[in-house]
Protein backbone atom coordinates (compact mmCIF):
# COMPACT_ATOMS: atom_id res chain seq x y z
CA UNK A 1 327.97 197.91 119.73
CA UNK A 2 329.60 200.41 122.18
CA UNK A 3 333.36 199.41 123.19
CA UNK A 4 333.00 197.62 126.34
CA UNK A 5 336.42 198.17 129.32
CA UNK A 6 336.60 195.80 132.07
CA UNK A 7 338.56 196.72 134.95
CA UNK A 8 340.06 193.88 137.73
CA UNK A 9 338.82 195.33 140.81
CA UNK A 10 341.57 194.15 142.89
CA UNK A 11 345.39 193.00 143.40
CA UNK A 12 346.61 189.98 145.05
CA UNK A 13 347.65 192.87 148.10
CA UNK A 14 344.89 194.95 148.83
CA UNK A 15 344.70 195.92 152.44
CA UNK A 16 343.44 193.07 154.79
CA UNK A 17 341.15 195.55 155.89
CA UNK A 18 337.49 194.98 154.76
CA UNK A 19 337.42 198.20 152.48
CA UNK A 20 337.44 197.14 149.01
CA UNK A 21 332.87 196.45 148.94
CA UNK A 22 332.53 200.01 150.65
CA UNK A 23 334.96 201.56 147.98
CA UNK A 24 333.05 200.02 144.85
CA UNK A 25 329.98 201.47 146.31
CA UNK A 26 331.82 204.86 146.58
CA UNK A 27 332.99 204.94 143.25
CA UNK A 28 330.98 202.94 141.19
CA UNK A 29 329.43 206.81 139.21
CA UNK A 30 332.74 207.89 139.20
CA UNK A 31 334.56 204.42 137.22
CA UNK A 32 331.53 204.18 134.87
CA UNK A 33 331.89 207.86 133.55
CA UNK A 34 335.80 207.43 133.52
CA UNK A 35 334.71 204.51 130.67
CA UNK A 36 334.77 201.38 132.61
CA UNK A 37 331.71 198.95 132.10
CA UNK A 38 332.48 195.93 133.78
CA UNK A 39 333.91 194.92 137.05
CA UNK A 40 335.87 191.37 138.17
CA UNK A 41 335.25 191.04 141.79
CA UNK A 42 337.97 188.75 143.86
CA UNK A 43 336.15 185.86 145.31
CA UNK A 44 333.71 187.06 147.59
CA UNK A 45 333.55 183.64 150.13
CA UNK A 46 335.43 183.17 152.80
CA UNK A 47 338.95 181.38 152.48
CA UNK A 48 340.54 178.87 155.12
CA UNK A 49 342.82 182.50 155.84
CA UNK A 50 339.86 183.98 156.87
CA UNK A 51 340.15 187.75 156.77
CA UNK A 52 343.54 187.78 155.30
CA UNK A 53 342.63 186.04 152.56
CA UNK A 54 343.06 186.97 149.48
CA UNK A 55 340.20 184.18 148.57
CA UNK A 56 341.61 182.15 146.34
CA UNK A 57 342.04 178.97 149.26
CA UNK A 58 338.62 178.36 149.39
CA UNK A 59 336.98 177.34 152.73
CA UNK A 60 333.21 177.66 152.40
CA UNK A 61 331.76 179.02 149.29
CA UNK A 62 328.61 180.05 150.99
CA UNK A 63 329.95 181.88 153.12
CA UNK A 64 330.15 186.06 151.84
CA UNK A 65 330.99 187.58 155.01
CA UNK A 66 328.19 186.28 156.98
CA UNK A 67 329.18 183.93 159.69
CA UNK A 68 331.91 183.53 162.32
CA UNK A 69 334.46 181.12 160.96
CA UNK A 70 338.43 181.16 160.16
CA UNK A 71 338.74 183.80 162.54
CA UNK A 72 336.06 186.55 161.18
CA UNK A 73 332.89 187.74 160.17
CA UNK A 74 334.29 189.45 157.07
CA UNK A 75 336.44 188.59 154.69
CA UNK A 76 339.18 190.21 153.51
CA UNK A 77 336.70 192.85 151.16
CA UNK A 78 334.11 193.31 153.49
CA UNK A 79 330.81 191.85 154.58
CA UNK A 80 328.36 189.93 152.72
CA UNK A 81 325.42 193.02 153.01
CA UNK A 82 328.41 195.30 151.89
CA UNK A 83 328.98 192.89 148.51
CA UNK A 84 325.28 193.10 147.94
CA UNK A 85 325.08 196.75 148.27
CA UNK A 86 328.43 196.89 146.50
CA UNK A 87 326.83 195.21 143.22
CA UNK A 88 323.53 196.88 143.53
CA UNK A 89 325.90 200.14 143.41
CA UNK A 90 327.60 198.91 140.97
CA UNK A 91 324.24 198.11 138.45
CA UNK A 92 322.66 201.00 139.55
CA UNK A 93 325.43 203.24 137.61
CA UNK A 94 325.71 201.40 134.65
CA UNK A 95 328.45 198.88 135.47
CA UNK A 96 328.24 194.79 134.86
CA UNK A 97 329.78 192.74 137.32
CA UNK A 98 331.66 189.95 137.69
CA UNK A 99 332.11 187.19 139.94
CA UNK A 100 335.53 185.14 140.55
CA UNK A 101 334.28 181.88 140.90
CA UNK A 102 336.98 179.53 142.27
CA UNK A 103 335.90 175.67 141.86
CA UNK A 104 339.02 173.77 141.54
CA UNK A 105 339.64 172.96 145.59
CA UNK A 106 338.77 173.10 149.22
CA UNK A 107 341.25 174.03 152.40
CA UNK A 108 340.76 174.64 156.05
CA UNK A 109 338.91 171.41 156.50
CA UNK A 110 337.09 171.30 159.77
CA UNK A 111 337.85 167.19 160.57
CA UNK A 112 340.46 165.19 159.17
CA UNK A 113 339.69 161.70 158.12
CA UNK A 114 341.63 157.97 158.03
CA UNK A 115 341.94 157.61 154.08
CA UNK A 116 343.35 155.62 151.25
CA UNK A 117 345.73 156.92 149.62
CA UNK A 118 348.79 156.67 147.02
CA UNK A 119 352.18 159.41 146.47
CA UNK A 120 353.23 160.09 143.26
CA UNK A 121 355.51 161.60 142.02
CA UNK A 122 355.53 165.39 142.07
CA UNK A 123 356.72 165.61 138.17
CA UNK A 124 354.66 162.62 136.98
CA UNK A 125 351.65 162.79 138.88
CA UNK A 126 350.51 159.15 136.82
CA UNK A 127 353.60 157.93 138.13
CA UNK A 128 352.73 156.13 141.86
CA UNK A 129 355.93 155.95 144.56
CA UNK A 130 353.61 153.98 146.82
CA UNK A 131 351.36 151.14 147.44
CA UNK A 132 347.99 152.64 149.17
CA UNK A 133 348.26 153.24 152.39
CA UNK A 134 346.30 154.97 155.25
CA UNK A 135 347.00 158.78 155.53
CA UNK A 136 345.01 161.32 158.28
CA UNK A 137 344.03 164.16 155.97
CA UNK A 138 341.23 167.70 156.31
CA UNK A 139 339.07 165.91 154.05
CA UNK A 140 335.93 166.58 156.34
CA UNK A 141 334.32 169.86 155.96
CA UNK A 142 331.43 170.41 158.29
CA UNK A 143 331.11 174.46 158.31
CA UNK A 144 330.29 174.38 161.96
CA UNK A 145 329.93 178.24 161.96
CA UNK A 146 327.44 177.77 159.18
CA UNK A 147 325.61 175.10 160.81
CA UNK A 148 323.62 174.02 157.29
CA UNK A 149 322.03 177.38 156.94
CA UNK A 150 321.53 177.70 152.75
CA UNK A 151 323.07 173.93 152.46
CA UNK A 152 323.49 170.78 154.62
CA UNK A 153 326.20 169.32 152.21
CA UNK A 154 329.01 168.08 154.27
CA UNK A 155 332.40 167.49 152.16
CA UNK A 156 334.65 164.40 152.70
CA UNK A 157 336.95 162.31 150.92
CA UNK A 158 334.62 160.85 148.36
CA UNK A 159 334.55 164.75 147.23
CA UNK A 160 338.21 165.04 146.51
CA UNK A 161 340.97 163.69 144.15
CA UNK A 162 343.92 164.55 145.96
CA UNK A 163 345.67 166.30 148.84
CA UNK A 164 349.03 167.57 149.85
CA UNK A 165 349.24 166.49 153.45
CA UNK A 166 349.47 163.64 156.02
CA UNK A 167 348.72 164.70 159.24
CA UNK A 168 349.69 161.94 160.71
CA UNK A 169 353.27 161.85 159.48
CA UNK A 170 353.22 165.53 158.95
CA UNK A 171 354.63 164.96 155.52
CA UNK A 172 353.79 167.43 152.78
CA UNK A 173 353.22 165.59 149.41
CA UNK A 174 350.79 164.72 146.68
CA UNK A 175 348.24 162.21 147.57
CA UNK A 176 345.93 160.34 144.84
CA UNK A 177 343.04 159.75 146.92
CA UNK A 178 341.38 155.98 146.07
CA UNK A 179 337.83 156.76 146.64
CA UNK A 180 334.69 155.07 144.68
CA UNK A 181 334.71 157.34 142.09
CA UNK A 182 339.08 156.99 140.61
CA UNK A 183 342.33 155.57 141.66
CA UNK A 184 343.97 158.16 139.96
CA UNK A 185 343.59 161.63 138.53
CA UNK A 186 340.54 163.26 136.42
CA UNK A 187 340.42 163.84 132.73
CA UNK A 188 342.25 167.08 132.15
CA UNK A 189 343.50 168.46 128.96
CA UNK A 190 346.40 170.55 130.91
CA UNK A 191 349.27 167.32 130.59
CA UNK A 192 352.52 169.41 132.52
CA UNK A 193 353.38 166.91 135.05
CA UNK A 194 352.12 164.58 132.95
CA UNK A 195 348.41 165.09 134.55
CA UNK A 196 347.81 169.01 135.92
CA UNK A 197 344.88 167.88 137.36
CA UNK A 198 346.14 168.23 141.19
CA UNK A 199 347.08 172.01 141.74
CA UNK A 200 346.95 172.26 145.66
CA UNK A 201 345.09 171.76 148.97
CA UNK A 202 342.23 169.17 148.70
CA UNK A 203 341.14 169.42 144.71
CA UNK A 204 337.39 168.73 144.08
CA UNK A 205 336.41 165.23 142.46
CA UNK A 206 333.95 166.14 139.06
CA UNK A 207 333.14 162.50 138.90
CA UNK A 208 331.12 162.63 142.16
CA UNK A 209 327.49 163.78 141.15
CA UNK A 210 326.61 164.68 144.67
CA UNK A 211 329.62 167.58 143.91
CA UNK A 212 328.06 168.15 140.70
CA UNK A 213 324.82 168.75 141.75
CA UNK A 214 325.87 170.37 144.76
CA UNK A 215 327.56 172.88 142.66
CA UNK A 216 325.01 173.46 140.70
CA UNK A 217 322.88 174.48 143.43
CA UNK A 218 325.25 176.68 144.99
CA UNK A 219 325.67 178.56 141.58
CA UNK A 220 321.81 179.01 141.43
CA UNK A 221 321.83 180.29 145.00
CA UNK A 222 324.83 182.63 144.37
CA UNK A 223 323.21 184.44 141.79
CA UNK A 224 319.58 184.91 143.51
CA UNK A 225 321.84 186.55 146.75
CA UNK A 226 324.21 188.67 144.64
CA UNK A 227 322.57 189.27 140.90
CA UNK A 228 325.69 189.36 139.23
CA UNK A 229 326.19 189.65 135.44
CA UNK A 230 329.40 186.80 134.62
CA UNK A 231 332.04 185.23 135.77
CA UNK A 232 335.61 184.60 135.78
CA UNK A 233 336.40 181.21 136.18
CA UNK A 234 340.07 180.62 138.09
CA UNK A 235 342.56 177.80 137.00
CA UNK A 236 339.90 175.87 134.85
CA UNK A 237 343.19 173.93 133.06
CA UNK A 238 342.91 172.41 136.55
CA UNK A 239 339.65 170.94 135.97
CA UNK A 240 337.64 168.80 133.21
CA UNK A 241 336.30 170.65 130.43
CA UNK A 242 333.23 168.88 130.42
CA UNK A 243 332.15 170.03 133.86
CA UNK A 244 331.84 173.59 132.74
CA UNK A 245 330.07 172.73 129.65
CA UNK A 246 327.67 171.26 132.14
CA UNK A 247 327.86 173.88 134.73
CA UNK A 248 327.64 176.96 132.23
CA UNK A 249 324.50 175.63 130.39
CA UNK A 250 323.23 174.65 133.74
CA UNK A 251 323.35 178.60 135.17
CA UNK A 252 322.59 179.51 131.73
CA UNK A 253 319.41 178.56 131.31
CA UNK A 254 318.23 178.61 135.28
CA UNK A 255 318.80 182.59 134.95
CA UNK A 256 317.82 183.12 131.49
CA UNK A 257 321.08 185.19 131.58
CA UNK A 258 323.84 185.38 128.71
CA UNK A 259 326.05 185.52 131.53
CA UNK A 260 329.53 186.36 130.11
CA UNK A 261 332.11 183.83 130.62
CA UNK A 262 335.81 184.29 130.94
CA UNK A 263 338.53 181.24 132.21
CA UNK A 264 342.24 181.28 133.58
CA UNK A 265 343.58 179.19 130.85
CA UNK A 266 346.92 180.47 131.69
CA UNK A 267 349.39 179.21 129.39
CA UNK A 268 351.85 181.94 128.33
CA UNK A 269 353.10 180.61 124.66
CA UNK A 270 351.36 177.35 124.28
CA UNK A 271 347.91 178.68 121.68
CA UNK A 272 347.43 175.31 120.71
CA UNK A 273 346.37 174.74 124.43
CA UNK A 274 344.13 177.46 124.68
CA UNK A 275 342.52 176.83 121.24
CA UNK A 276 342.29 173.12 121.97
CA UNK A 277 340.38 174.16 125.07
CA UNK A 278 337.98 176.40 123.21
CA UNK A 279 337.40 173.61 121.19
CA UNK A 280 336.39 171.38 123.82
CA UNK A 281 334.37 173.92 125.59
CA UNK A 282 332.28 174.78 122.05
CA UNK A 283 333.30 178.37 122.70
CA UNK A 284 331.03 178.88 126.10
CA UNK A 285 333.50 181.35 127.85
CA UNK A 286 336.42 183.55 126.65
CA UNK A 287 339.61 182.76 127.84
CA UNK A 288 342.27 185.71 128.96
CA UNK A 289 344.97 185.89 126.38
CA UNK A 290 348.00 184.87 127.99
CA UNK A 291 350.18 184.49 125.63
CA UNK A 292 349.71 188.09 124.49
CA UNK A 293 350.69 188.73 128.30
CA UNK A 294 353.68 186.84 127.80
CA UNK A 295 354.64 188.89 124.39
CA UNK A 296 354.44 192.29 126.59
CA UNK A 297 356.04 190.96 129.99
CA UNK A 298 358.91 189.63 127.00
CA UNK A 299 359.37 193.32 125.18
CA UNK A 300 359.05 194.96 127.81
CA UNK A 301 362.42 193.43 129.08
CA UNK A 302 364.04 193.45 125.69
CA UNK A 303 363.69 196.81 124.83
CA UNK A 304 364.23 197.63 121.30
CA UNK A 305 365.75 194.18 121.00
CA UNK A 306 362.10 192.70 120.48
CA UNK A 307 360.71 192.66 117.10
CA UNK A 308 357.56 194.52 117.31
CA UNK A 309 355.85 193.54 114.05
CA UNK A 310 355.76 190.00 115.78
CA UNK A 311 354.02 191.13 118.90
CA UNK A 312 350.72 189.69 117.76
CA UNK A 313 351.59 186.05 116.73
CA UNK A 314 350.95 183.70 118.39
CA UNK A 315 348.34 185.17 120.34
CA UNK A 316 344.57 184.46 121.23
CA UNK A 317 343.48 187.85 120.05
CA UNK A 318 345.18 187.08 116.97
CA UNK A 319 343.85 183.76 116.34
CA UNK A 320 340.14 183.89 118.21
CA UNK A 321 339.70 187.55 118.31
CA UNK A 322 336.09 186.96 119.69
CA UNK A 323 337.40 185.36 122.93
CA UNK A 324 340.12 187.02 123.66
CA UNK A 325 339.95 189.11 127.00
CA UNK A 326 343.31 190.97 126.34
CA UNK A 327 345.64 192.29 129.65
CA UNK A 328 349.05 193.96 130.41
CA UNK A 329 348.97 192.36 133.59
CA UNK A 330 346.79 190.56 136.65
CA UNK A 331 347.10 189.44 140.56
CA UNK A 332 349.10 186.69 139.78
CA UNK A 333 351.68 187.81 136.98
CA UNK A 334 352.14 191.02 139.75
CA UNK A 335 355.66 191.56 141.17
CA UNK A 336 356.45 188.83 143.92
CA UNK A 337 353.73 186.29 142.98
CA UNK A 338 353.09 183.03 141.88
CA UNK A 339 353.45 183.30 137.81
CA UNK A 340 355.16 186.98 138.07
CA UNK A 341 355.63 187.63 134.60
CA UNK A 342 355.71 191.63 134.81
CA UNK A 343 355.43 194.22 132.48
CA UNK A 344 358.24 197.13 132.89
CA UNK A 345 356.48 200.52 133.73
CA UNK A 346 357.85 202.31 130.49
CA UNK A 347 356.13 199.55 127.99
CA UNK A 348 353.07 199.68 130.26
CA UNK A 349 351.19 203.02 127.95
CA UNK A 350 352.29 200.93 124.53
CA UNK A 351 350.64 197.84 126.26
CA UNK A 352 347.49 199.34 127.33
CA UNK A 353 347.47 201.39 123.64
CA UNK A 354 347.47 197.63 122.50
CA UNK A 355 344.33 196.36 123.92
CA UNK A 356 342.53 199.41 124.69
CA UNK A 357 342.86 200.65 121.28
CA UNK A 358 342.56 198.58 119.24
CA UNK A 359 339.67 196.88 117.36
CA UNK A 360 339.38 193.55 118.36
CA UNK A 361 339.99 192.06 122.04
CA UNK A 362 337.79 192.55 125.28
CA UNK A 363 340.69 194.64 127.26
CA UNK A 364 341.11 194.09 130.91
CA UNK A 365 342.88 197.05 133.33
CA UNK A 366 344.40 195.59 135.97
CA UNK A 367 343.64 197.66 139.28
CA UNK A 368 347.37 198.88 140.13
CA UNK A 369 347.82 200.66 136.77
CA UNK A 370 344.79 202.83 138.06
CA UNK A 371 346.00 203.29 141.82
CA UNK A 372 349.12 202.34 142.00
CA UNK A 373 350.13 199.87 144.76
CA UNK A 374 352.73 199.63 147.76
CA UNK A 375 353.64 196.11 149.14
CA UNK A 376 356.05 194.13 150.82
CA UNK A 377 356.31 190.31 150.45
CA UNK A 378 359.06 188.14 150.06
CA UNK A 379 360.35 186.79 147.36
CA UNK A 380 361.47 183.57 145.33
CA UNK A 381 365.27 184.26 146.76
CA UNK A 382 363.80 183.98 150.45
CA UNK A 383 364.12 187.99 150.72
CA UNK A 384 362.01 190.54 151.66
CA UNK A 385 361.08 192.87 149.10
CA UNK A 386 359.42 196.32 148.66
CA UNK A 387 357.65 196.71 145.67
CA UNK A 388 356.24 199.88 144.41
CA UNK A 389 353.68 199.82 141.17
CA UNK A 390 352.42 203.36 139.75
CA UNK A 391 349.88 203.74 138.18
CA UNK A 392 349.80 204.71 134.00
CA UNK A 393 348.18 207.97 133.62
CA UNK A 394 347.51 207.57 129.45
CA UNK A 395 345.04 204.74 130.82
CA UNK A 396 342.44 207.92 131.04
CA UNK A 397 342.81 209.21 127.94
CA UNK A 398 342.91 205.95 126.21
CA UNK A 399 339.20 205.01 127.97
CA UNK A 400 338.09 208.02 126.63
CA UNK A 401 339.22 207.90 122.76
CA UNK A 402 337.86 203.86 123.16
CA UNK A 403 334.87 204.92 123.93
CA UNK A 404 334.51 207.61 121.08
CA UNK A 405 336.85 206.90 118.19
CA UNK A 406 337.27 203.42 118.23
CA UNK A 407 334.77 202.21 115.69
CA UNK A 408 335.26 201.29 111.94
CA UNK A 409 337.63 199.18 109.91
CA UNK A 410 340.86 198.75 110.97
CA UNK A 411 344.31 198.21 109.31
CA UNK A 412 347.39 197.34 110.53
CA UNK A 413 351.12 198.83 109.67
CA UNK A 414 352.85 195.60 111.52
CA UNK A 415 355.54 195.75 109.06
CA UNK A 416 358.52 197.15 110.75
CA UNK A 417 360.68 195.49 114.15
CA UNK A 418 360.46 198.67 116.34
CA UNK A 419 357.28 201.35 115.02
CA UNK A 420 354.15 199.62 114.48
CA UNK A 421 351.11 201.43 114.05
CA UNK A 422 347.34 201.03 112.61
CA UNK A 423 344.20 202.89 111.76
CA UNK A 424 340.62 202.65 112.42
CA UNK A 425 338.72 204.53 109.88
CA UNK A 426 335.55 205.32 111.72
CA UNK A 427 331.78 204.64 111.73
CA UNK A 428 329.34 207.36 110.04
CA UNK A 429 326.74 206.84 112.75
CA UNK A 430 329.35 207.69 115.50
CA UNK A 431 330.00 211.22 114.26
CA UNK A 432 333.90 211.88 115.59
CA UNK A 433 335.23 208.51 115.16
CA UNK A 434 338.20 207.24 113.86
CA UNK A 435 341.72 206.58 114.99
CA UNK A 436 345.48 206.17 114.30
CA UNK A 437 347.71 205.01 116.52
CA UNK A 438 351.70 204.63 116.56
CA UNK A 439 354.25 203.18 119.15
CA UNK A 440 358.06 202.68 118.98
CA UNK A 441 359.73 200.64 121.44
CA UNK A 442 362.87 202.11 119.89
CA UNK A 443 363.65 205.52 118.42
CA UNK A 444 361.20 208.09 117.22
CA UNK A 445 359.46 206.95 114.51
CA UNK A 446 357.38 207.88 111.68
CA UNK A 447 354.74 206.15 109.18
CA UNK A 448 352.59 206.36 106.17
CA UNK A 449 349.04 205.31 107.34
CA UNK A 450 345.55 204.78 105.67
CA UNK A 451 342.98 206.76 107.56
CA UNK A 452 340.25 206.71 104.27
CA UNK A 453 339.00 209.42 101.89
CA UNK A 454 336.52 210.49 103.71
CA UNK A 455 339.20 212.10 105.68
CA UNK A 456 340.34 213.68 103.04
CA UNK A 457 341.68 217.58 104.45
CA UNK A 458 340.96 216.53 108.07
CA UNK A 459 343.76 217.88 111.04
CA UNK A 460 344.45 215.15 113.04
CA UNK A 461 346.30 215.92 116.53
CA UNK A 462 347.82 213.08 119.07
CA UNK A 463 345.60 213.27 122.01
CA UNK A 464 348.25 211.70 124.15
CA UNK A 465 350.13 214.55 124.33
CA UNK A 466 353.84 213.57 122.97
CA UNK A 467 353.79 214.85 119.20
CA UNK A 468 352.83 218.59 119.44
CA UNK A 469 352.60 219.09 115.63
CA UNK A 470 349.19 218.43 113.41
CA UNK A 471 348.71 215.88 110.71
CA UNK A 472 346.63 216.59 107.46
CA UNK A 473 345.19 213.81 105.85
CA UNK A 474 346.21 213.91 102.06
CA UNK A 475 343.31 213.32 99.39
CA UNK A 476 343.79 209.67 98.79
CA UNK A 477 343.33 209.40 102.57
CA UNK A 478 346.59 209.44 103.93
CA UNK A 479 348.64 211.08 106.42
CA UNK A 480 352.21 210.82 108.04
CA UNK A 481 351.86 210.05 111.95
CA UNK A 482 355.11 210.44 114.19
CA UNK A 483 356.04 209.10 118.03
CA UNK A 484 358.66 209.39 120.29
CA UNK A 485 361.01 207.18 120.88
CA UNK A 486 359.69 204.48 123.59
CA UNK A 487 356.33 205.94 123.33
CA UNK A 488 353.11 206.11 121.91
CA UNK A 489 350.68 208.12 119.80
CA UNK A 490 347.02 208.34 119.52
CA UNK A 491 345.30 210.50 116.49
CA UNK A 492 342.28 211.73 115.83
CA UNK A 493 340.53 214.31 114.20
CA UNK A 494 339.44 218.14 115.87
């Protein structure tokens, strides 16, 4: 199997300005011959922001960029015959693609409704503060701008769990909605707050069928408009486990598609979560490796503080190696947002050399560490702040020795706290192959590494450009590989 790259076509700031479906159609030759094979797409429907949004607040998934609602015709990306021509562009040269598929809630409602409701208690959400009592809530979504074309589903509060506001006292809280289907919260395995079921704006009830089915139906519809390859599901800790093992073999089988499967499980240091989840889910979608995230955003700060031999434990790609989607960072760990948990710019090549070459993991670019990215937001302190990310040139020649030389058996040298290094020996029917690779987040460092015999006499060189001398593996298969202090290395043979 060829090495597959998948690259997050997007950051939580791109431009408002309905560019980003016109640029994948631009560049879609140009990424696949640079090594990238799949694409993430940000949500494609329109949000209750309308053209600012980033899509994430959901208003009406049917909506691509087609009708005149939240303020626009587009959304933020572009129009809904650019997204189609955007993925066809994207197929055409080779490229898989990706939807974000956001499930978990509704906002922007078009009506509000007189409801029953309860407050809990933000930190115990099983823990009531109220009797039930009547709150005025956007619970009633009629698209009006839609008017029924593709569905005639209207949403109202049967649909939802919760909410976070009374109109009518214009208080901002969390609201247990007592409809026919729960008094209180779904069956989530996420327990922070005692039940994480309730993230924000009005969160979808999984115990209505009508949803259910609806949902259904909108997947199968989705994919006969856009064609895509496989999603990425957003904050499924959010939502019961058992609806996606409903929904995924549903869209399975109506598409006759593998249709690769990867879920925001995000959970930076909690394993047992994740692997409890793919449990649960029978190991139907991957799950991004967060806690891996969490190990670079934590060395990254440290410095040569952090003991690198430990910068695998505890991590999916260490534990489920099969489902782990690996990542240095993503739109929401980014400087300034919600679960910022960055990655320092001079840890960002040993990061990347950690998931893009290495043997096991499906690696994930994140879109600034291509193209950089220049914002201004403001930040948990109330500030404004102006952030600047650039973007990490060794990403190019890393795609490149992935796609080549990254094949064979492969050992690790995990065994000291600041140079770690491994090898992977090769594959005789991908003439070339074979890698070593060694990073230091300390001082320069050196190591004795098993390449194989069948190396035996071969000049390696570091293709990344930092060590200038050669390296001439011994008989028994051997060979001393140097880095620079704070850097990496990346071997191979001429």
């Amino acid at each position: 199997m060829e090495n597959f790259t998948m690259l997050q076509y997007f950051q939580w700031y791109y431009p408002a300005d309905g560019s980003l479906w016109e640029k994948i159609i631009n560049e879609a030759a140009e990424l696949k011959t640079f090594g990238i094979d799949t694409l993430w797409l940000p949500p494609a429907h329109k949000g209750m922001e309308g053209k600012s949004s980033a899509g994430y607040d959901v208003y009406d998934h049917y909506d691509l960029g087609e009708f005149d609602q939240k303020g626009s015709i587009a959304t933020k990306y572009g129009t809904k015959q650019e997204l189609l021509q955007a993925v066809k562009s994207a197929q055409e040269a080779g490229l898989q693609v990706y939807m974000d598929i956001v499930l978990n809630h509704l906002g922007g409602g078009d009506e509000t409704e007189k409801i029953p409701a309860r407050k809990v208690n933000p930190e115990n959400r099983n823990e009531f503060v109220s009797d039930t009592i009547e709150i005025e809530a956007y619970t009633k979504f009629t698209f009006p701008g839609r008017a029924g074309k593709y569905s005639s589903f209207l949403w109202d509060f049967q649909c939802f769990t919760g909410v976070d506001y009374d109109e009518r006292s214009k208080e901002s809280a969390i609201y247990s909605i007592q409809n026919q289907y729960g008094e209180g919260w779904q069956d989530v395995l996420e327990t922070e707050n005692g039940n994480y079921d309730y993230l924000m704006l009005c969160d979808i009830d999984f115990r209505n069928p009508s949803v259910v089915e609806e949902i259904k139906r909108w997947g199968e519809w989705l994919h006969e408009t856009v064609g895509f390859d496989g999603f990425r599901l957003d904050a499924i800790k959010h939502m019961p486990a058992s609806f996606f093992n409903e929904w995924l073999d549903h869209m399975r089988g109506v598409t006759d598609k593998e249709l690769f499967t990867v879920g925001e499980y995000w959970s930076p240091g909690k394993l047992d979560d994740m692997l409890r989840y793919i449990e649960v889910t029978e190991g139907r979608m991957s799950l991004f490796d967060a806690c891996l995230q969490g190990n670079f955003s934590n060395a990254s700060k440290q410095g040569s503080d952090f003991d690198m031999s430990k910068i695998f434990e505890g991590t999916l790609v260490g534990a489920r190696p099969e489902l782990a989607v690996t990542l240095v960072e993503n739109h929401d760990t980014q400087p300034l947002q919600s679960l910022e948990q960055t990655v320092d710019h001079w840890f960002r090549p040993l990061a990347y050399a950690m998931i893009l070459l290495r043997a096991t993991g499906y690696p994930c670019i994140f879109y600034p560490d291509l193209y950089g990215a220049s914002y201004c937001d403001e930040g948990r302190d109330g500030e404004k702040h102006e952030v600047t990310l650039e973007p990490v040139p060794e990403i190019q020649t890393m795609l490149g020795l992935r796609k080549n030389n990254l094949y064979g058996h492969q050992r690790d040298y995990l065994d000291h706290a600041n140079c770690i290094g491994w090898t992977v020996d090769g594959d005789a029917d991908r003439p070339g192959s074979g890698i070593a690779v060694l990073l230091s987040n300390g001082e320069a460092g050196f190591k004795d590494m098993e390449m194989g015999k069948n190396f035996a006499g071969k000049v390696f060189r570091d293709r990344l450009g930092d060590i200038s001398g050669e390296v001439i593996i011994n008989e028994d298969g051997w060979g001393t590989f140097h880095c620079e202090g704070g850097k990496v290395s990346a071997y191979t043979a001429d």
